[in-house]
Protein backbone atom coordinates (compact mmCIF):
# COMPACT_ATOMS: atom_id res chain seq x y z
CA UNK A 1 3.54 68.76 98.43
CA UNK A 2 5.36 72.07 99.77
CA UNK A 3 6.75 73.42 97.78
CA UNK A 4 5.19 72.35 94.62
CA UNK A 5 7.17 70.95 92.10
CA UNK A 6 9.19 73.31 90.52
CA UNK A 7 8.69 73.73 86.82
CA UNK A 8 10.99 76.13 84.35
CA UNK A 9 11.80 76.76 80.83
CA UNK A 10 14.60 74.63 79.57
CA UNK A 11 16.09 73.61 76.01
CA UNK A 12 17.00 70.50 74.82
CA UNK A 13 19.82 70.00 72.73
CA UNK A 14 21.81 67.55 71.37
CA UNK A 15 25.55 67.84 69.81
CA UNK A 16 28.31 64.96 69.16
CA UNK A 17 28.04 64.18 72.85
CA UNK A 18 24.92 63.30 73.17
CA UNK A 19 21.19 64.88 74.58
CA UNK A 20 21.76 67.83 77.25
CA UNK A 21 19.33 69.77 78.76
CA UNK A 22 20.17 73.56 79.03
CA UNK A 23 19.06 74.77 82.21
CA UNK A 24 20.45 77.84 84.79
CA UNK A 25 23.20 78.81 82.34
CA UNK A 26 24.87 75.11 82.47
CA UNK A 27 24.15 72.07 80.27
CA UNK A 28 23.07 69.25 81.99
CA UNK A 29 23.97 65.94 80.22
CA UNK A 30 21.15 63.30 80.24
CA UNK A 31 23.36 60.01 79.20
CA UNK A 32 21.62 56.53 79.16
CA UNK A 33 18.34 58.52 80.48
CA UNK A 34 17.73 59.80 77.09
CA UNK A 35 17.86 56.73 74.85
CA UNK A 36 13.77 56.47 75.71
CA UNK A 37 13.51 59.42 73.56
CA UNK A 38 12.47 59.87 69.95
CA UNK A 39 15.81 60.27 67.57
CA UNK A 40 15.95 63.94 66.18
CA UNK A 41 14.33 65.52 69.64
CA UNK A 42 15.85 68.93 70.03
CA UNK A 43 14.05 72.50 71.55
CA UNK A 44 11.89 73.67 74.11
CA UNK A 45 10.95 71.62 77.24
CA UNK A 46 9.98 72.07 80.87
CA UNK A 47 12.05 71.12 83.08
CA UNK A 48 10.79 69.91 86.78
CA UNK A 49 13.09 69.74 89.83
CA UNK A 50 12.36 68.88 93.40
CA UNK A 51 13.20 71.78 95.93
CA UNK A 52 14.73 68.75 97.80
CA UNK A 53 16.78 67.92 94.78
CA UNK A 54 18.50 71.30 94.71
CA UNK A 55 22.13 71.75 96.54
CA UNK A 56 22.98 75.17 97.66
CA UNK A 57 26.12 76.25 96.71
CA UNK A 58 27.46 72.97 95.07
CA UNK A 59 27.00 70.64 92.31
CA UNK A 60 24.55 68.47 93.86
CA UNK A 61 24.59 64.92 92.52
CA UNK A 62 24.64 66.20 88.74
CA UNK A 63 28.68 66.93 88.83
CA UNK A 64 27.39 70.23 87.51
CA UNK A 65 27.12 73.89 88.76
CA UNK A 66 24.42 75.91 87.37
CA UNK A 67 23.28 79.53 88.27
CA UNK A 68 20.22 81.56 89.48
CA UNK A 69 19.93 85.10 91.39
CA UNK A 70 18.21 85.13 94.59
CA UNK A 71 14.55 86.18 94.61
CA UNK A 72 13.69 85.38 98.43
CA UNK A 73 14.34 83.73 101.22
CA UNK A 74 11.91 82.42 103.69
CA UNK A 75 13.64 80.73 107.06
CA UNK A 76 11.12 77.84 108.79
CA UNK A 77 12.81 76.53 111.72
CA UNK A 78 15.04 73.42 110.60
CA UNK A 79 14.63 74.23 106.62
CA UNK A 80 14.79 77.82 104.34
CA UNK A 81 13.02 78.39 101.47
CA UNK A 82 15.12 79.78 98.63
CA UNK A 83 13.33 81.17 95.54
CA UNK A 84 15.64 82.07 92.69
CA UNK A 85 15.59 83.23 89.25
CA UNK A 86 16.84 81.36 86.14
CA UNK A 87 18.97 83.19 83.78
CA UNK A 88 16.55 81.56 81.30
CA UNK A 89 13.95 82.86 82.35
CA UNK A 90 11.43 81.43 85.35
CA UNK A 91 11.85 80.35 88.84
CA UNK A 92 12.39 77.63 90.92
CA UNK A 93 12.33 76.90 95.16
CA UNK A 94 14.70 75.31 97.43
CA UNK A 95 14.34 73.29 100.66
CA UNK A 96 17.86 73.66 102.02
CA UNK A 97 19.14 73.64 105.43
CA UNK A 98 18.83 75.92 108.36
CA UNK A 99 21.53 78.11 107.18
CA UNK A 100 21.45 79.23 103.91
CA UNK A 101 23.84 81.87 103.39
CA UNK A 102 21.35 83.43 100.58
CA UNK A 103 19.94 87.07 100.66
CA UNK A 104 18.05 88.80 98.26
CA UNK A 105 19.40 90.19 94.48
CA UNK A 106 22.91 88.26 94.91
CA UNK A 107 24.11 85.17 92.50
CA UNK A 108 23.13 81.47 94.06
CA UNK A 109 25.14 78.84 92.17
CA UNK A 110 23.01 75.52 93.18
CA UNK A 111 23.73 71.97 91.87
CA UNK A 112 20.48 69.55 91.18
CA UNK A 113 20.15 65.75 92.01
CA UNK A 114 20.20 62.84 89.78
């Protein structure tokens, strides 16, 4: 697909609430999606997110408001491209909607889907 899947550094962590993922400054609880997972699992993962999944400039299905500086912005008619950067590290693209009020260098708080 365009864009590819996005793929970025995340960490895994898990406290008295439960398994989180770490991801764009915010921590991104994983609730009854992480009792598949081996007991004790804590670090480094990759994290993949559908451009279609992100929300610009809102919490997005996740309840959750995470954070990324624009890289670029590329309009195509009905949809714009955002590229950002992670505070982690890495970057991800968004399909958002013919107005994205995103320009280069500035903060782009963005939400992701379930």
């Amino acid at each position: 697909g365009s864009p590819p899947m996005n793929l970025a550094p995340g960490m895994l962590e898990r406290d008295g609430e439960g398994l989180a993922v770490r991801l764009g400054g915010a921590r991104i609880p994983l609730g009854r999606r992480a009792a598949a997972l081996p007991p004790g699992l804590a670090g480094a993962v990759t994290v993949g997110v559908r451009a279609e999944d992100i929300a610009e400039d809102g919490p997005g299905v996740s309840g959750i408001v995470l954070q990324g500086e624009v890289a670029a912005v590329e309009a195509l008619g009905a949809e714009t491209l955002v590229s950002f950067r992670l505070p982690e590290g890495g970057e991800m693209t968004a399909r958002v909607g013919r107005v994205a009020a995103s320009r280069p260098d500035a903060p782009w708080p963005f939400g992701v889907g379930a």
